[in-house]
Protein backbone atom coordinates (compact mmCIF):
# COMPACT_ATOMS: atom_id res chain seq x y z
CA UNK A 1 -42.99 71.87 27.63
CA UNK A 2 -42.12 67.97 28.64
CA UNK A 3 -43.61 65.97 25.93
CA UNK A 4 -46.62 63.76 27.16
CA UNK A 5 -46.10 60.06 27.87
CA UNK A 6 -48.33 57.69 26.21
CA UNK A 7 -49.49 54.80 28.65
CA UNK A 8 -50.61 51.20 27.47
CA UNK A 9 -53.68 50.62 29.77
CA UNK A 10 -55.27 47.37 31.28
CA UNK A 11 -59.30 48.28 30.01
CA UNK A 12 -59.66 44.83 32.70
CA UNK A 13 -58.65 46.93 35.19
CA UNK A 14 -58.26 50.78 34.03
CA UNK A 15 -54.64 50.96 35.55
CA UNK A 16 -51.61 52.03 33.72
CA UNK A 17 -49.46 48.48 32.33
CA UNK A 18 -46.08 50.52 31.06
CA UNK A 19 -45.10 54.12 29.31
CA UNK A 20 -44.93 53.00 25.76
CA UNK A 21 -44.21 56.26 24.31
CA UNK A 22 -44.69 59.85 23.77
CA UNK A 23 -46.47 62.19 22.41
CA UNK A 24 -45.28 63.93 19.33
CA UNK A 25 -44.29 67.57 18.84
CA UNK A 26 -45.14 69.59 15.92
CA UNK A 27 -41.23 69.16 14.55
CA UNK A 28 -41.51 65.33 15.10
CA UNK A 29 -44.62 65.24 12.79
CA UNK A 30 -43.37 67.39 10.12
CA UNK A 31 -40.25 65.29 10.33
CA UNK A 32 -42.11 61.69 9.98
CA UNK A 33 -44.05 63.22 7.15
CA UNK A 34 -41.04 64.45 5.11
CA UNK A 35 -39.34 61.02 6.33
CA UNK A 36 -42.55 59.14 4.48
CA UNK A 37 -42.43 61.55 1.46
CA UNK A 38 -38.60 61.39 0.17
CA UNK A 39 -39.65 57.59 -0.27
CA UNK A 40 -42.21 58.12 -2.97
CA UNK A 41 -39.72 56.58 -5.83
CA UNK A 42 -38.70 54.10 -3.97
CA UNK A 43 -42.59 52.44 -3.92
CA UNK A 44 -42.96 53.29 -7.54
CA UNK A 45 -41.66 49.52 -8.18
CA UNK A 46 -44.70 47.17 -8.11
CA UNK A 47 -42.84 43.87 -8.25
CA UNK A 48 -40.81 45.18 -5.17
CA UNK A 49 -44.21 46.38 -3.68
CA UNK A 50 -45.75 43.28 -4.03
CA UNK A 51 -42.75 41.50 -1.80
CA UNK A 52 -42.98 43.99 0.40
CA UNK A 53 -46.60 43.35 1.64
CA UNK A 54 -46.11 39.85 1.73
CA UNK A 55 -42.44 39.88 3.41
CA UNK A 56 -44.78 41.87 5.85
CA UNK A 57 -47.82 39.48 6.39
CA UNK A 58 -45.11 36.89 6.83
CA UNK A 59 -43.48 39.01 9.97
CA UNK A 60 -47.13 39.70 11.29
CA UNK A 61 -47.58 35.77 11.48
CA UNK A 62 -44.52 35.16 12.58
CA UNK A 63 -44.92 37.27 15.28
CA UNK A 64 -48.32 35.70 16.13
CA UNK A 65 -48.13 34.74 19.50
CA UNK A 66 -46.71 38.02 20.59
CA UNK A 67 -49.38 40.63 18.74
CA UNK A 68 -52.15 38.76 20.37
CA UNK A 69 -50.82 39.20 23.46
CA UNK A 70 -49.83 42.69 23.43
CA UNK A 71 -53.55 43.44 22.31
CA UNK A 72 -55.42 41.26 24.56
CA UNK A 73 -53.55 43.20 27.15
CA UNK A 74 -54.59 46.91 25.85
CA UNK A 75 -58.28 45.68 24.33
CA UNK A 76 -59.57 42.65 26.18
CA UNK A 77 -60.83 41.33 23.12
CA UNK A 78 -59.44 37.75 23.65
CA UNK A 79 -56.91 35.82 21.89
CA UNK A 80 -59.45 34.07 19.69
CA UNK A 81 -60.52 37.10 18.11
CA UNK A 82 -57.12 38.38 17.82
CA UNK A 83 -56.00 35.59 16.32
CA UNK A 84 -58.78 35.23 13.52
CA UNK A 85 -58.39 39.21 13.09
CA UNK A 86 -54.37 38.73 12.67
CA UNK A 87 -55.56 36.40 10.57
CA UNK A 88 -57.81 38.56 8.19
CA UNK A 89 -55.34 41.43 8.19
CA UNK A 90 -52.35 39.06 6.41
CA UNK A 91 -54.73 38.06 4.13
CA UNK A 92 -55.53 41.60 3.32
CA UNK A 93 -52.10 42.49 2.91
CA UNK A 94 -51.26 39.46 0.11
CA UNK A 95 -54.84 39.98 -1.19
CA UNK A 96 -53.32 43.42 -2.20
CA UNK A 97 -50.25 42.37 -3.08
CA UNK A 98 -51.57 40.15 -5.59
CA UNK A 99 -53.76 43.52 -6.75
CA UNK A 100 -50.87 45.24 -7.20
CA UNK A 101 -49.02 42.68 -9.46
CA UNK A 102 -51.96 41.92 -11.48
CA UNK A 103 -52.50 45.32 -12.49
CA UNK A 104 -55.42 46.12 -13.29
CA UNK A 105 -56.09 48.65 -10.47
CA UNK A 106 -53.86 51.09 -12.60
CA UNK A 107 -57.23 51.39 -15.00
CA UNK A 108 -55.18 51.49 -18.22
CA UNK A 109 -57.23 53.32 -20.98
CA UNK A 110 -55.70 53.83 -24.41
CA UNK A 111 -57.45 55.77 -27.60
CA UNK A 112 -55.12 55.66 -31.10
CA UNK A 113 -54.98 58.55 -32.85
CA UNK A 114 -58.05 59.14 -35.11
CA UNK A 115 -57.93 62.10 -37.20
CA UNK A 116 -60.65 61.60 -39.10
CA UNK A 117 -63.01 61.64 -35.77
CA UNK A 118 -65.29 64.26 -34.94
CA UNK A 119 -63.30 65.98 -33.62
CA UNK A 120 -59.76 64.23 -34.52
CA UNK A 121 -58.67 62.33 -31.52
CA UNK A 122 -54.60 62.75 -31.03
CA UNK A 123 -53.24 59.65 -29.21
CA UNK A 124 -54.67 59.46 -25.19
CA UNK A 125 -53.09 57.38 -22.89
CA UNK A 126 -54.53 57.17 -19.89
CA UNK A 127 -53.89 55.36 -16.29
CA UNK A 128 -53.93 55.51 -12.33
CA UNK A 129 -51.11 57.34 -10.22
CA UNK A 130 -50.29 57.38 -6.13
CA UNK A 131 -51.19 60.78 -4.44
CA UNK A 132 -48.80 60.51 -2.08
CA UNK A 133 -48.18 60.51 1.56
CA UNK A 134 -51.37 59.31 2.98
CA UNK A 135 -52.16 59.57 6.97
CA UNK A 136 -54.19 56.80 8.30
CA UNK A 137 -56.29 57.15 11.87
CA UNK A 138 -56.01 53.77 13.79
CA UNK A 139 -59.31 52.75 14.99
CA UNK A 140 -59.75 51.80 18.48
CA UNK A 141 -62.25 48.25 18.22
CA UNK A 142 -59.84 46.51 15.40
CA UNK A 143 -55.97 47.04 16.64
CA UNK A 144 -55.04 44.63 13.93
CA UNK A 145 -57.93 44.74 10.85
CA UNK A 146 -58.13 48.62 10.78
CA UNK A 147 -55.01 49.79 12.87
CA UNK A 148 -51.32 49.95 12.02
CA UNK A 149 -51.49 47.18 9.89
CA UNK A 150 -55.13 47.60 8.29
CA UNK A 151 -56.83 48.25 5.31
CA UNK A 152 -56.49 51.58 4.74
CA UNK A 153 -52.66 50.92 5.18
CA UNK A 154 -52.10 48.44 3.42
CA UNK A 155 -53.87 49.61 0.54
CA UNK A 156 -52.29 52.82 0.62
CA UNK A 157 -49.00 50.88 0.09
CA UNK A 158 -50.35 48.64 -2.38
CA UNK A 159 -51.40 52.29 -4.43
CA UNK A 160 -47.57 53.41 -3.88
CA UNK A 161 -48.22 55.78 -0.91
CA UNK A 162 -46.12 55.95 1.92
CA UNK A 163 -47.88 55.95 5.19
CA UNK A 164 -47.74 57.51 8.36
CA UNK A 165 -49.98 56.43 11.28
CA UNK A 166 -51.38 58.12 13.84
CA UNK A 167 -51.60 55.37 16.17
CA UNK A 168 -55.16 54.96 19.00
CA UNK A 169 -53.93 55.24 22.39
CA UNK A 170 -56.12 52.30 23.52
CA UNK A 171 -53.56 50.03 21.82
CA UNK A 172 -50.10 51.98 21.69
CA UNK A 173 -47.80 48.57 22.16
CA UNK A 174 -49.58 46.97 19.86
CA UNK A 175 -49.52 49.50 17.63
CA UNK A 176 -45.40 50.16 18.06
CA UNK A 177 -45.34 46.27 17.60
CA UNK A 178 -46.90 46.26 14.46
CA UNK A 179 -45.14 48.94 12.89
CA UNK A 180 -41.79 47.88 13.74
CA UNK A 181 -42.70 44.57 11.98
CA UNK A 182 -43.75 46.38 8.97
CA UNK A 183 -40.70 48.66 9.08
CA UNK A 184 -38.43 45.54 9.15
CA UNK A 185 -40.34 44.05 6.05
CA UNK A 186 -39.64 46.64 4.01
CA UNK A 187 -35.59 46.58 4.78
CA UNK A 188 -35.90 43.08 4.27
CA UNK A 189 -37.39 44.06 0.75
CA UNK A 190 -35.00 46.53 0.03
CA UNK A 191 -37.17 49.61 0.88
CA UNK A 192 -36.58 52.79 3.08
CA UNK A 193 -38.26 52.27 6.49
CA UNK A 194 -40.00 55.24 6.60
CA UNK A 195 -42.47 54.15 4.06
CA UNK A 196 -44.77 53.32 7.06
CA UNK A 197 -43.78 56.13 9.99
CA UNK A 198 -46.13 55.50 13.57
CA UNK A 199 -46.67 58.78 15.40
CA UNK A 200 -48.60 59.01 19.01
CA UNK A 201 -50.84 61.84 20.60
CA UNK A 202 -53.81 63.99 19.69
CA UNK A 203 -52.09 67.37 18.77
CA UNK A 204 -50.06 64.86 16.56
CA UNK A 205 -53.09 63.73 14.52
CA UNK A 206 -54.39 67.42 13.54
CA UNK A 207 -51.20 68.10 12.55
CA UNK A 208 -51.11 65.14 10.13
CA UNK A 209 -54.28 66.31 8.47
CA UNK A 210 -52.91 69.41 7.83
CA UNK A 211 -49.02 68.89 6.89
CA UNK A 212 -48.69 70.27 3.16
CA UNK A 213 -47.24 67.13 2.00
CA UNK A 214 -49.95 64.82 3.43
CA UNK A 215 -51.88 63.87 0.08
CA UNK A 216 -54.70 62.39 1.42
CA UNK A 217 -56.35 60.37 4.86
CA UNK A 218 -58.21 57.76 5.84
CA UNK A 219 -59.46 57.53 9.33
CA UNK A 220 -62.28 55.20 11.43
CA UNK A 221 -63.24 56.06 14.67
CA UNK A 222 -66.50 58.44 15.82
CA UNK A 223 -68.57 61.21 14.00
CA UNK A 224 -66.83 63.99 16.49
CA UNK A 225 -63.71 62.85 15.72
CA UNK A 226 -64.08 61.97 12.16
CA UNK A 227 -65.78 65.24 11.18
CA UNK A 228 -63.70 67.27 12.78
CA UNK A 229 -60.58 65.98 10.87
CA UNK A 230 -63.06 65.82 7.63
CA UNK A 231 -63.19 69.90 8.37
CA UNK A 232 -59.75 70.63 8.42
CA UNK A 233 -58.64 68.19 5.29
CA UNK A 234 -61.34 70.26 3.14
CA UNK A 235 -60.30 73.91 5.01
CA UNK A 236 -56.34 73.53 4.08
CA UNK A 237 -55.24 76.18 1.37
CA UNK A 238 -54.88 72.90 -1.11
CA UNK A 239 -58.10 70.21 0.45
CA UNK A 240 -57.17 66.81 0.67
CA UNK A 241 -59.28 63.98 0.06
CA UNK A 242 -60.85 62.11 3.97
CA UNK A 243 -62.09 58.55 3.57
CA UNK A 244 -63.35 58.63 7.19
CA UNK A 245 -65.59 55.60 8.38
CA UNK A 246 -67.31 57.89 11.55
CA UNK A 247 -70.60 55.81 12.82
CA UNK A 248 -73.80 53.04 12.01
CA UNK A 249 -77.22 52.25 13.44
CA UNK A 250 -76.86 49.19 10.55
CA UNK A 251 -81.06 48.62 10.70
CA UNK A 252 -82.43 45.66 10.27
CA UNK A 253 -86.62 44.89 8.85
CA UNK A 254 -87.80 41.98 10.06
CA UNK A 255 -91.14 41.06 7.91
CA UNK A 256 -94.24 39.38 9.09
CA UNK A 257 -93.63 36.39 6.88
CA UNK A 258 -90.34 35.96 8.24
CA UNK A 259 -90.96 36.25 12.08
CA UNK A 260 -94.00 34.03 11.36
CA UNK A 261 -91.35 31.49 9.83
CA UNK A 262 -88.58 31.92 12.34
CA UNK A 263 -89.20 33.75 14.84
CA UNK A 264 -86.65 32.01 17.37
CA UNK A 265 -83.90 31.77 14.96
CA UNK A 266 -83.97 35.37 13.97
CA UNK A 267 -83.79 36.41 17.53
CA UNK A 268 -81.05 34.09 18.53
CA UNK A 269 -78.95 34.98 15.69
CA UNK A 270 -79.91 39.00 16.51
CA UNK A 271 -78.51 38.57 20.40
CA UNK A 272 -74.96 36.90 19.07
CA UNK A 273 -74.20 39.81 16.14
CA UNK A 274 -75.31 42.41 18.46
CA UNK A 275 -73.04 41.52 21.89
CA UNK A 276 -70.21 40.09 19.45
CA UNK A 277 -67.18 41.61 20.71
CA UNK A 278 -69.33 43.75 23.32
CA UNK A 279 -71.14 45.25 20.93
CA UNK A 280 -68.23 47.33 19.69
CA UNK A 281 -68.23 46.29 15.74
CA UNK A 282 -68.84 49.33 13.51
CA UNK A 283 -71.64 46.57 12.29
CA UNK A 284 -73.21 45.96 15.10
CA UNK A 285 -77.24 45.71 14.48
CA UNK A 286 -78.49 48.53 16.66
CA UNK A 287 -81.69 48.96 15.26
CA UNK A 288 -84.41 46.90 14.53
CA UNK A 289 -87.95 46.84 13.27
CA UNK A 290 -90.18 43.75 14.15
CA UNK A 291 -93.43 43.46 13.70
CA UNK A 292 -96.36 43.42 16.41
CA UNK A 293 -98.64 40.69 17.24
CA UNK A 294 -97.51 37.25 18.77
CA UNK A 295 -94.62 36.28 15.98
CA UNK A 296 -92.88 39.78 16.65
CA UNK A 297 -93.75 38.80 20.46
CA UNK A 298 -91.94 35.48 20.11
CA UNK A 299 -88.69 36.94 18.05
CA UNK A 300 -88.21 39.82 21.45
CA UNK A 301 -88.63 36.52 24.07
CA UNK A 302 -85.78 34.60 21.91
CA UNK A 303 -83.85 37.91 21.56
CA UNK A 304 -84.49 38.75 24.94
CA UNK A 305 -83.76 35.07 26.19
CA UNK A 306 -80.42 34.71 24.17
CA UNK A 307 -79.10 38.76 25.58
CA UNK A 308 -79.77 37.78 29.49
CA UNK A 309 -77.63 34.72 29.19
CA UNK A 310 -74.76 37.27 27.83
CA UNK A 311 -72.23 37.73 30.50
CA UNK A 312 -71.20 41.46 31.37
CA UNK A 313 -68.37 42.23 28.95
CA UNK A 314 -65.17 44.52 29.17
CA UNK A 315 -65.37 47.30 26.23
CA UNK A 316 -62.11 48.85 24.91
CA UNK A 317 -61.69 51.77 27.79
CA UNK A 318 -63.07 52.84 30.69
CA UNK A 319 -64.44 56.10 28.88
CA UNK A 320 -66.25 54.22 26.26
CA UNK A 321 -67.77 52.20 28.84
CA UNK A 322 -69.13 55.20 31.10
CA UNK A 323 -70.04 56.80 27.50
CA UNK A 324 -72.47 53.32 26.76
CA UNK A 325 -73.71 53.19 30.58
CA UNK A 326 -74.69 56.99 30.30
CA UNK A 327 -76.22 56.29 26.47
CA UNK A 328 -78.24 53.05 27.68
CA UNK A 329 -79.24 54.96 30.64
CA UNK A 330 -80.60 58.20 28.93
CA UNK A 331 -82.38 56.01 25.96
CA UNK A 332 -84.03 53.89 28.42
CA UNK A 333 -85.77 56.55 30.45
CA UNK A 334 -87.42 58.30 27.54
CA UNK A 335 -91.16 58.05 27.84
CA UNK A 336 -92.64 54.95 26.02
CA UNK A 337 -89.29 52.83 25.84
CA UNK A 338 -89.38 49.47 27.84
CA UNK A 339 -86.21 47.78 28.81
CA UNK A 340 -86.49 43.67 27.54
CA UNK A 341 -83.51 43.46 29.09
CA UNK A 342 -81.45 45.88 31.24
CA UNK A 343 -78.25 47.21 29.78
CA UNK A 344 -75.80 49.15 31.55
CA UNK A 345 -72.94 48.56 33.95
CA UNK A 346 -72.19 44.66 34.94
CA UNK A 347 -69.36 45.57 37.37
CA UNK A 348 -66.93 48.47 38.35
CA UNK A 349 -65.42 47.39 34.90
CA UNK A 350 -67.66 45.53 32.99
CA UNK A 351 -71.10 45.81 30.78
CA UNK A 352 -74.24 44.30 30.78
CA UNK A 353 -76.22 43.52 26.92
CA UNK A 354 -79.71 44.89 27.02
CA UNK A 355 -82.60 44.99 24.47
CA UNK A 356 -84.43 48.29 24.39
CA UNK A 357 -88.06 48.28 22.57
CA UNK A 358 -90.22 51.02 22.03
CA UNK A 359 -93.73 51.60 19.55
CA UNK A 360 -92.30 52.39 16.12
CA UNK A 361 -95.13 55.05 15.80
CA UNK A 362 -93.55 56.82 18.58
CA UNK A 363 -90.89 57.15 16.09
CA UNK A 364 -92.86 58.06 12.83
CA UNK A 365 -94.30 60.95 14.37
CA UNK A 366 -90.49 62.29 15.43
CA UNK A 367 -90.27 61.47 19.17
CA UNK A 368 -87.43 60.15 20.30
CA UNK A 369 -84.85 60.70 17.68
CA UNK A 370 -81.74 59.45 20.37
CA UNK A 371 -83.43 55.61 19.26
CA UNK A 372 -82.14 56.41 15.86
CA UNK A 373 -78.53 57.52 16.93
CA UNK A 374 -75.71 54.67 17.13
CA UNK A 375 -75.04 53.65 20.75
CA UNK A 376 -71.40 51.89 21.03
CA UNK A 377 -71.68 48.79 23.02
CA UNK A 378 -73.86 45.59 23.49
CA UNK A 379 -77.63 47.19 22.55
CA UNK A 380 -80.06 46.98 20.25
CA UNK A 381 -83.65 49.02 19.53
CA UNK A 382 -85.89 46.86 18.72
CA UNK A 383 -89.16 49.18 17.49
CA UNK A 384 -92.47 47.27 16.76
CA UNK A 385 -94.86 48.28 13.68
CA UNK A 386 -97.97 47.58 13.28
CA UNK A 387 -98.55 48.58 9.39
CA UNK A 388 -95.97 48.74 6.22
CA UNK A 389 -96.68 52.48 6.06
CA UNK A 390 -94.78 52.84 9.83
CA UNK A 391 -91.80 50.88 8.59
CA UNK A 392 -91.53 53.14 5.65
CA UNK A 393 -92.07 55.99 7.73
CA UNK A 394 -89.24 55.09 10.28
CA UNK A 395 -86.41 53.86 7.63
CA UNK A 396 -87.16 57.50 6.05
CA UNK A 397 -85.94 59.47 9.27
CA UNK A 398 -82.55 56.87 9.51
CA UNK A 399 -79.21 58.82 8.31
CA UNK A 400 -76.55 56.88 6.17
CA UNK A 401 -75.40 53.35 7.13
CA UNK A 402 -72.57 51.03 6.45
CA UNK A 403 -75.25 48.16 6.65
CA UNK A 404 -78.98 47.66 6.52
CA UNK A 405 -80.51 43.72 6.44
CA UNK A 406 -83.91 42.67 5.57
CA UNK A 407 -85.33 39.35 7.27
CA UNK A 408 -87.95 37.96 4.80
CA UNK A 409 -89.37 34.04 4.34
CA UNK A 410 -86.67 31.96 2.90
CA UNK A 411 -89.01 31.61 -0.08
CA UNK A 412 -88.66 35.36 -1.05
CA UNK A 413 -91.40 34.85 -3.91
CA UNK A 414 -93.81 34.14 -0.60
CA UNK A 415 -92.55 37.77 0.79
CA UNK A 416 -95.07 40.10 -0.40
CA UNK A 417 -92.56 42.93 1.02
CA UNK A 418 -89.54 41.71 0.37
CA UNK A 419 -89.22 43.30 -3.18
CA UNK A 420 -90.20 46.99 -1.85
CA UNK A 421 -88.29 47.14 1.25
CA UNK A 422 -85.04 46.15 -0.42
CA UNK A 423 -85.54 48.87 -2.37
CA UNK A 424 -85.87 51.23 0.72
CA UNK A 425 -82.78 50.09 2.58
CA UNK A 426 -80.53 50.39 -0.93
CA UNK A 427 -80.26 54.28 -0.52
CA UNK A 428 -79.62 53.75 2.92
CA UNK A 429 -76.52 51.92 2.87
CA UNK A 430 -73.52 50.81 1.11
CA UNK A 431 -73.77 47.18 1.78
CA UNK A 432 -76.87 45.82 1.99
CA UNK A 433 -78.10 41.86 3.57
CA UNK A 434 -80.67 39.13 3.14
CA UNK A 435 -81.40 36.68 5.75
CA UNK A 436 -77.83 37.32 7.47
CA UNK A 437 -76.05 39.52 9.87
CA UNK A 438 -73.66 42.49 9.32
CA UNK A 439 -71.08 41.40 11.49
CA UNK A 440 -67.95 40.21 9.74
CA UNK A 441 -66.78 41.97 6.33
CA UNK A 442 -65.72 39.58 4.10
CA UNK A 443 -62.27 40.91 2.47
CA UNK A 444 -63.37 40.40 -1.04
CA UNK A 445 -63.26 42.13 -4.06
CA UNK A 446 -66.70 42.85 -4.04
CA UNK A 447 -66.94 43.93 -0.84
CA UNK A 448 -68.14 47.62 -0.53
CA UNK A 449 -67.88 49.02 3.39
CA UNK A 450 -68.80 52.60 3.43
CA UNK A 451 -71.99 54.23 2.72
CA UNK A 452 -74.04 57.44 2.97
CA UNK A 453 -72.74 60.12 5.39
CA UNK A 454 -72.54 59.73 8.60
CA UNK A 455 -71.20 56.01 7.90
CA UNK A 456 -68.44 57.46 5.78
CA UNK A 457 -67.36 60.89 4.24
CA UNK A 458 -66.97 59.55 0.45
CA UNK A 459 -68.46 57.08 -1.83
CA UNK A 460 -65.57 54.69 -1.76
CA UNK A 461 -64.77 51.28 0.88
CA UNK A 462 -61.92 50.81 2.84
CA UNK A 463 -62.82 47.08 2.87
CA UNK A 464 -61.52 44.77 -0.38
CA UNK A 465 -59.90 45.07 -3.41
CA UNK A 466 -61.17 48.69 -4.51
CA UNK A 467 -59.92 50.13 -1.13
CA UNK A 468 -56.40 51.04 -3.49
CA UNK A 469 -58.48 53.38 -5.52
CA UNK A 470 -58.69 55.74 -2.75
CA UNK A 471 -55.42 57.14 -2.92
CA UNK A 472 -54.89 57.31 -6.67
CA UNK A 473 -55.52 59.67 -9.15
CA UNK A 474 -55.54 59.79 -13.19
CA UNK A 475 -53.49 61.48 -15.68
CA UNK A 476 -53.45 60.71 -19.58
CA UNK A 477 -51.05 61.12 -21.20
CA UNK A 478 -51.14 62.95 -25.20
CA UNK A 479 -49.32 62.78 -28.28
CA UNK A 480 -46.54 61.54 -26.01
CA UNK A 481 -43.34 58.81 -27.71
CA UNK A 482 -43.52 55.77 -26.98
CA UNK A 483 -40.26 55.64 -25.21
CA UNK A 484 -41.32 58.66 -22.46
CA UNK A 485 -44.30 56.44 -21.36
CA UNK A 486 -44.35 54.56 -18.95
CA UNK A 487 -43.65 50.77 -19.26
CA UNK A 488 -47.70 50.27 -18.48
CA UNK A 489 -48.64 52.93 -21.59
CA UNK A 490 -46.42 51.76 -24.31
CA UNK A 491 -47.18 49.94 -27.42
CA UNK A 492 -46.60 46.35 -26.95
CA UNK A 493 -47.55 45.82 -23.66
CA UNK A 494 -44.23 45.05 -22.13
CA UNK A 495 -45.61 44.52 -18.26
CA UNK A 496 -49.19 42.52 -19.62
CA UNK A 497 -50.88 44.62 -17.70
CA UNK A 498 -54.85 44.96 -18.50
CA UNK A 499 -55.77 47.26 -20.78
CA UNK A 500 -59.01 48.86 -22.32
């Protein structure tokens, strides 16, 4: 059987732009895997790491000009985007680089022997090792930030993991782009190529999940997708660990004393976080509980307002956009919702934002549960309550999030609610606002982006500095001389490396 080309295609247009590549067979996965895991030792080196992931943010600048115009061609997310998302994703990569020199991600424990303990303790010496060859799913809204050259990549690397990456086919050139850039920064830091290996095609990425020497995956895209690959890491003969980021409603609680304060403002800022990018951030504020009565009325007419001056949008492929005019469609003819504004199809290739709002009681007493599901594109739910008991009662039929915000008066003493319902949205997601909008994850080390299923499939982020601890694992060592340790465990201290 002819192996399948793999097209780069205009989402402006839907047409074809140029065979990038094709598909790979079962032998050319198992072969990029085994490429990735005979370079194991050569990552072990963390001062050499380090150079590597800055020798390969320097290429990714470098190269500036031409990434953001490969992806504006394959995603029609614009070149100012691009550019501030090229941006954030060399940042990420010396952010982790200067992780990986300073150490303390290796979690270095060490108990001296203390025989007169109950029991006696021998000598334990304990830190954080590299799982190994880790495959990463390429997400189709961030071709940069959470692609080839992403997080989950990059702190894979940083851990000592080689990568392979199945690559989204709404961004194959870009993709091949970036990973010959990162494939030249690691000659250039003495390195074996194949520590980051770019394979293309569906049949490709379940046979990832499942090669033996795959160690471990991270993946963001949908909940079909996601789960599906979540099932067959945990069904191999040896189960692998799945970071998968697979979907968000990221609800937002707007209180009476803070639509009575700001109104206007809260529904301005609402319409820009929700359309940003077409609505097509895993972020995106779909759902939203406002209050009834005339503030609530005035936050939907500045929402409302701010959405119909939106102009239609192009989303990342022609199937994602007949999947959001089909969602809009169905959501908007269920008995009870009213349409603030329209959304659905702004052209033979375009989007239009809309604003959905229905009774939030309608939603207490079970109706409707599509309202609470994530639609992918440039709409929001906006669900009006008329008592604290309804808002309770809605947030308690909302699955896992990535986000959930809380609007309250700027003097939060003068919130009678605020102190309750941020304790409601804390089991609800991982990352959780005040007065702000989800849109935009800060690279940080504090950042947490994950939360409960269906956002992700583990407890951990694939956003900031604790993204590495995803693909490592601990081993102590006992009883062992000091000159079979490693550098890190031995008395002394030779690397300073933070110890407990």
């Amino acid at each position: 059987m002819a192996a399948e080309p793999v097209w780069s295609v205009d989402p402006r247009t839907g047409k074809p732009r140029e065979q990038v590549a094709v598909e790979a067979t079962a032998e050319e996965v198992d072969r990029a895997v085994r490429s990735a895991h005979a370079t194991r030792e050569a990552l072990a080196d963390r001062v050499v790491r380090a150079a590597f992931l800055r020798t390969a943010a320097d290429l990714l600048d470098g190269a500036g000009e031409q990434i953001a115009e490969a992806a504006d061609a394959e995603t029609a997310l614009g070149p100012v985007r691009l550019g501030g998302e090229l941006a954030r994703t060399t940042a990420q990569l010396r952010a982790f680089a200067d992780v990986v020199e300073e150490g303390s991600f290796l979690d270095v424990r060490i108990d001296l022997p203390d025989p007169g303990a109950t029991p006696p303790r021998p000598d334990l010496r304990r830190w954080k090792i590299p799982l190994g060859v880790v495959a990463v799913y390429a997400a189709s809204n961030f071709p940069l930030a959470f692609s080839v050259p992403g997080g989950d990549t990059a702190s894979a690397l940083a851990a000592g993991c080689p990568v392979v990456v199945k690559a989204h086919p709404d961004h194959p050139a870009t993709s091949e782009l970036c990973a010959s850039l990162l494939r030249r920064a690691a000659a250039k830091t003495g390195l074996p190529e194949d520590v980051v290996v770019l394979v293309h095609g569906f049949d490709a990425g379940v046979g990832l999940v499942r090669h033996p020497l795959v160690s471990a995956a991270g993946f963001t895209g949908s909940i079909r997708g996601g789960r599906a690959l979540f099932d067959a890491a945990v069904a191999r003969p040896v189960p692998i660990p799945f970071h998968g980021e697979l979907g968000s409603l990221n609800p937002v609680v707007i209180t009476p004393a803070a639509a009575g304060e700001r109104a206007e403002e809260i529904g301005g800022g609402l319409a820009g976080s929700m359309t940003l990018g077409a609505g097509q951030f895993c972020t995106k504020p779909g759902f939203v509980l406002a209050p009834r009565g005339e503030d609530g009325d005035r936050f939907l007419a500045a929402l409302t307002a701010a959405v119909s001056e939106t102009e239609p949008s192009v989303m990342l492929d022609h199937r994602m956009r007949d999947a959001f005019v089909a969602g809009v469609a169905e959501r908007a003819a269920l008995t009870g919702v009213r349409s603030a504004v329209t959304p659905g199809a702004g052209g033979e290739h375009t989007v239009s934002a809309g604003v959905l709002d229905v009774d939030a009681d309608r939603l207490a007493e079970g109706a409707h549960p599509l309202l609470l599901e994530e639609c992918f594109g440039p709409v929001t739910v906006v669900a009006r309550y008329a008592s604290r008991e309804e808002v309770s009662a809605v947030l308690g039929l909302l699955p896992g999030n990535l986000t959930a915000t809380l609007h309250i008066a700027t003097e939060a003493a003068e919130d009678p609610d605020a102190a309750s319902l941020l304790a409601e949205l804390t089991p609800l997601a991982g990352r959780v606002l005040v007065n702000g909008w989800p849109t935009g994850v800060a690279v940080a080390p504090a950042q947490h982006h994950g939360g409960p299923y269906p956002a992700t499939t583990s407890t951990s982020t694939s956003v900031g500095a604790t993204a590495i601890e995803r693909w490592l694992r601990p081993v102590t060592y006992q009883s062992t001389p000091d000159h079979l340790l490693p550098p890190e465990l031995r008395d002394g201290n030779p690397l300073d490396v933070p110890r407990r």
